[in-house]
C-alpha atoms as a PDB file:
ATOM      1  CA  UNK A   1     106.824 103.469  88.788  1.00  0.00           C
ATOM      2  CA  UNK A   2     109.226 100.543  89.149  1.00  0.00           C
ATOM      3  CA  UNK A   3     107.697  97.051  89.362  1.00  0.00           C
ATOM      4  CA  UNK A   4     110.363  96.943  93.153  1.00  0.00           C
ATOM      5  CA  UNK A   5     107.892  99.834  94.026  1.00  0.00           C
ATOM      6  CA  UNK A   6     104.978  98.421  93.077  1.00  0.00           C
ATOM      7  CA  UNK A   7     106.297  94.975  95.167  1.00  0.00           C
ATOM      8  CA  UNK A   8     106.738  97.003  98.208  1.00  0.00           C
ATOM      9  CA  UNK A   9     103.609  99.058  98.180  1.00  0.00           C
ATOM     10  CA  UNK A  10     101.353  95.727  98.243  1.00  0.00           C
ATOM     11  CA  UNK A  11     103.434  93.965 101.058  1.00  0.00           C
ATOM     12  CA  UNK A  12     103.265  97.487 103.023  1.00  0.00           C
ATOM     13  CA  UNK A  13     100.043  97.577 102.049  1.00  0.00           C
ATOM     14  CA  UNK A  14      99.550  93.779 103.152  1.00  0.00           C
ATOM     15  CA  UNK A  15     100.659  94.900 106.539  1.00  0.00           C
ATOM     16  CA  UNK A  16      98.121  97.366 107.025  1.00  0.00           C
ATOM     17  CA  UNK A  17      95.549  95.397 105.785  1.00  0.00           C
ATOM     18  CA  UNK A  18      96.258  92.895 108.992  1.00  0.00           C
ATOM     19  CA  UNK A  19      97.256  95.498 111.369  1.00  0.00           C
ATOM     20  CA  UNK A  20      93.568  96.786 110.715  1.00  0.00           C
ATOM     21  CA  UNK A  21      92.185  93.067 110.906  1.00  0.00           C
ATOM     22  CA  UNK A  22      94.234  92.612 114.302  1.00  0.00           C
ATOM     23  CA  UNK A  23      92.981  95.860 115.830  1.00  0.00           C
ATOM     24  CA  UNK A  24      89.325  95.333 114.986  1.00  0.00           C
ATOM     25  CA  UNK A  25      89.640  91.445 116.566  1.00  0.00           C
ATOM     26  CA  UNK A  26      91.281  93.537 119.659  1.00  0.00           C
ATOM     27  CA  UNK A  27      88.120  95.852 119.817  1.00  0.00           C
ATOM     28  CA  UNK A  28      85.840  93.011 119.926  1.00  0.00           C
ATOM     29  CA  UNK A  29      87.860  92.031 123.196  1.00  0.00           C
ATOM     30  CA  UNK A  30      89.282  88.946 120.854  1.00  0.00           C
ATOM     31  CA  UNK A  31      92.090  87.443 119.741  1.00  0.00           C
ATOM     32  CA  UNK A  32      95.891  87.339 121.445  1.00  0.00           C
ATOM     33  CA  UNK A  33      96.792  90.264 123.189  1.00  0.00           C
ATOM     34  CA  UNK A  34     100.020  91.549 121.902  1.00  0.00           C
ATOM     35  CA  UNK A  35     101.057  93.923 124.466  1.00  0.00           C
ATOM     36  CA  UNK A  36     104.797  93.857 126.851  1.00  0.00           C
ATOM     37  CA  UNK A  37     102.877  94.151 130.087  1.00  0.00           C
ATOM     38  CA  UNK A  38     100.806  91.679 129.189  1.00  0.00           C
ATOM     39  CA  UNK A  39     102.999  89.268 127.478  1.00  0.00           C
ATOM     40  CA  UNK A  40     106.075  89.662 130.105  1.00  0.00           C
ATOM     41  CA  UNK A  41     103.792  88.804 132.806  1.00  0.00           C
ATOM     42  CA  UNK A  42     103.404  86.240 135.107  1.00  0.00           C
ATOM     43  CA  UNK A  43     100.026  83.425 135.372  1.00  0.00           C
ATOM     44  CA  UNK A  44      99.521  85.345 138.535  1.00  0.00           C
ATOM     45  CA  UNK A  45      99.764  88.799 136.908  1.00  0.00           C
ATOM     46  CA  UNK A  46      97.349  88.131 133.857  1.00  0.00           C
ATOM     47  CA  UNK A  47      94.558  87.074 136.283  1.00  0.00           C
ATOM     48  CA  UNK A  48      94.855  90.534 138.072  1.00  0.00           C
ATOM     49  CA  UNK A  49      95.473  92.059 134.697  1.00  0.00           C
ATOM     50  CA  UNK A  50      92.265  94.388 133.746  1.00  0.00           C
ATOM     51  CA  UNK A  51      92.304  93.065 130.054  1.00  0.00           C
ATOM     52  CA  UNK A  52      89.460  95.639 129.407  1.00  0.00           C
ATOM     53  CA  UNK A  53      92.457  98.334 129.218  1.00  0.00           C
ATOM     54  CA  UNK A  54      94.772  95.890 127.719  1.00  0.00           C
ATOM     55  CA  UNK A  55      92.732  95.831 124.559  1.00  0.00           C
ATOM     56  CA  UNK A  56      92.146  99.026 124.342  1.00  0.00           C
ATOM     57  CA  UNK A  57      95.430  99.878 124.566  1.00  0.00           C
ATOM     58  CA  UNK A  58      96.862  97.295 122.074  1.00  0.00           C
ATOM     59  CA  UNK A  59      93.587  98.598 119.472  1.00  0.00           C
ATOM     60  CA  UNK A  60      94.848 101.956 119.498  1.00  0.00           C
ATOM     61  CA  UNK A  61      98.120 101.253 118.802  1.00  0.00           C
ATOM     62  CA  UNK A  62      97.879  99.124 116.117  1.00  0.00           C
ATOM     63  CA  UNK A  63      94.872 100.950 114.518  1.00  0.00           C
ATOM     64  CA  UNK A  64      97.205 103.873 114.131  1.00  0.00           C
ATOM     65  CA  UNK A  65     100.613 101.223 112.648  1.00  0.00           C
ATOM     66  CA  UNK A  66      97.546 100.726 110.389  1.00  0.00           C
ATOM     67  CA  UNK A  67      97.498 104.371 109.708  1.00  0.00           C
ATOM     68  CA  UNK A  68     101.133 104.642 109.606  1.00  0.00           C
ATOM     69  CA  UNK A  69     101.493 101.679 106.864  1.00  0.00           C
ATOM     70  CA  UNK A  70      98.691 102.938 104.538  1.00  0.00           C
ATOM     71  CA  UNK A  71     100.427 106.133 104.223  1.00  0.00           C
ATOM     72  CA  UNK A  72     104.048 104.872 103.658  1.00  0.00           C
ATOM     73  CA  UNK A  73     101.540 102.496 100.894  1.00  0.00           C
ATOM     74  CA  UNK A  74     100.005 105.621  99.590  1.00  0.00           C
ATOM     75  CA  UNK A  75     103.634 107.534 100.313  1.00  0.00           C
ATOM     76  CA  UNK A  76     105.121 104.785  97.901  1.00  0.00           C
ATOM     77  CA  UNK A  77     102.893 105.034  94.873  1.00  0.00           C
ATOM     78  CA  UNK A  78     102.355 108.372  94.521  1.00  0.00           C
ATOM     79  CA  UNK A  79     106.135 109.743  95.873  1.00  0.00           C
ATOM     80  CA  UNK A  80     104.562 112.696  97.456  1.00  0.00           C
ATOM     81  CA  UNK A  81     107.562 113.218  99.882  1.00  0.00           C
ATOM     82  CA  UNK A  82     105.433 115.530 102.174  1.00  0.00           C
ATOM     83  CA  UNK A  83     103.768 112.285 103.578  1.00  0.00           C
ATOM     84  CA  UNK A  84     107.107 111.762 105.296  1.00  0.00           C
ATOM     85  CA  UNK A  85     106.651 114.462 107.721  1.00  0.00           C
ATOM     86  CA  UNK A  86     102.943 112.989 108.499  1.00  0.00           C
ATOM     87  CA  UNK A  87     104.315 110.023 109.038  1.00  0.00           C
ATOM     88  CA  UNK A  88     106.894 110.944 111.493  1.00  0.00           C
ATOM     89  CA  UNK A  89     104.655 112.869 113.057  1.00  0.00           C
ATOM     90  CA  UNK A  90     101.995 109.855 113.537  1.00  0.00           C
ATOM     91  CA  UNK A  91     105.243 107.554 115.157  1.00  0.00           C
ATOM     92  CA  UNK A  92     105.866 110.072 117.556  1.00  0.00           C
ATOM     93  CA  UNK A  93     102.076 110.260 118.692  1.00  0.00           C
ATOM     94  CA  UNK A  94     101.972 106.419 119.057  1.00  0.00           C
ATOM     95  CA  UNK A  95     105.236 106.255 120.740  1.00  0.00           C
ATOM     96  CA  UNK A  96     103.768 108.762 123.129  1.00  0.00           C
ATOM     97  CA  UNK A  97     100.822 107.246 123.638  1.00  0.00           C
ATOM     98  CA  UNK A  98     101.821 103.807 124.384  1.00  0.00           C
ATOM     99  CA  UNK A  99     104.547 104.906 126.904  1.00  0.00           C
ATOM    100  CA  UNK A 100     101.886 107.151 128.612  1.00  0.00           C
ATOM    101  CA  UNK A 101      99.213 104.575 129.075  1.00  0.00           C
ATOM    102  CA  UNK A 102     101.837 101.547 130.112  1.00  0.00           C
ATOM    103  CA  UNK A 103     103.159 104.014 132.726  1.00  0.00           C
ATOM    104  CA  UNK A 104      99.858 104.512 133.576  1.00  0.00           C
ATOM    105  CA  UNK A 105      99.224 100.711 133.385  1.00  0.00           C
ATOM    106  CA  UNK A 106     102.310 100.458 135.994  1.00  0.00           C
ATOM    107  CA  UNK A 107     101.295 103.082 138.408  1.00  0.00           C
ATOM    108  CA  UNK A 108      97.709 101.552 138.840  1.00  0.00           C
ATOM    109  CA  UNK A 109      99.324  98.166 139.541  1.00  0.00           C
ATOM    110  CA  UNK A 110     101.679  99.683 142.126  1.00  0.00           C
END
């Protein structure tokens, strides 16, 4: 392994490490909530804001970027290239998932 590997598997591991830290704060109902809809909103539109589902959403998401950076970690120092494909496959369920629930988020406001 070369030491440029070993230098991006800590910061990438880093990452995770505070994506975790962030989405166990946002389970607790704590911390800033780093969400669009929630963020993009107006004084008027946080206090009608259920920040219940707001935190829930934002924990799920980045509890699984957690997941997503300590594969590409574990993807980078061991250079199995099948963890790729998990990967990919974890975006594309978090992608999912957060459109789904902000459209949901939308409908219910609507």
């Amino acid at each position: 392994m070369e030491f440029w590997q070993l230098i991006t598997a800590v910061i990438v591991g880093l990452i995770s490490i505070v994506l975790f830290v962030y989405s166990y704060y946002t389970s607790k109902e704590k911390g800033p909530l780093l969400s669009n809809t929630y963020l993009f909103a107006s004084a008027e539109e946080h206090k009608k804001s259920n920040k219940s589902a707001e935190y829930h959403l934002v924990t799920i998401v980045f509890r699984i970027l957690g997941i997503v950076f300590l594969l590409l970690t574990t993807q980078i120092l061991t250079s199995w290239s099948w963890l790729k494909y998990i990967i990919g496959i974890v975006i594309v369920i978090v992608i999912v998932y957060a459109i789904k629930e902000s459209i949901k988020t939308e409908i219910k406001h609507k």
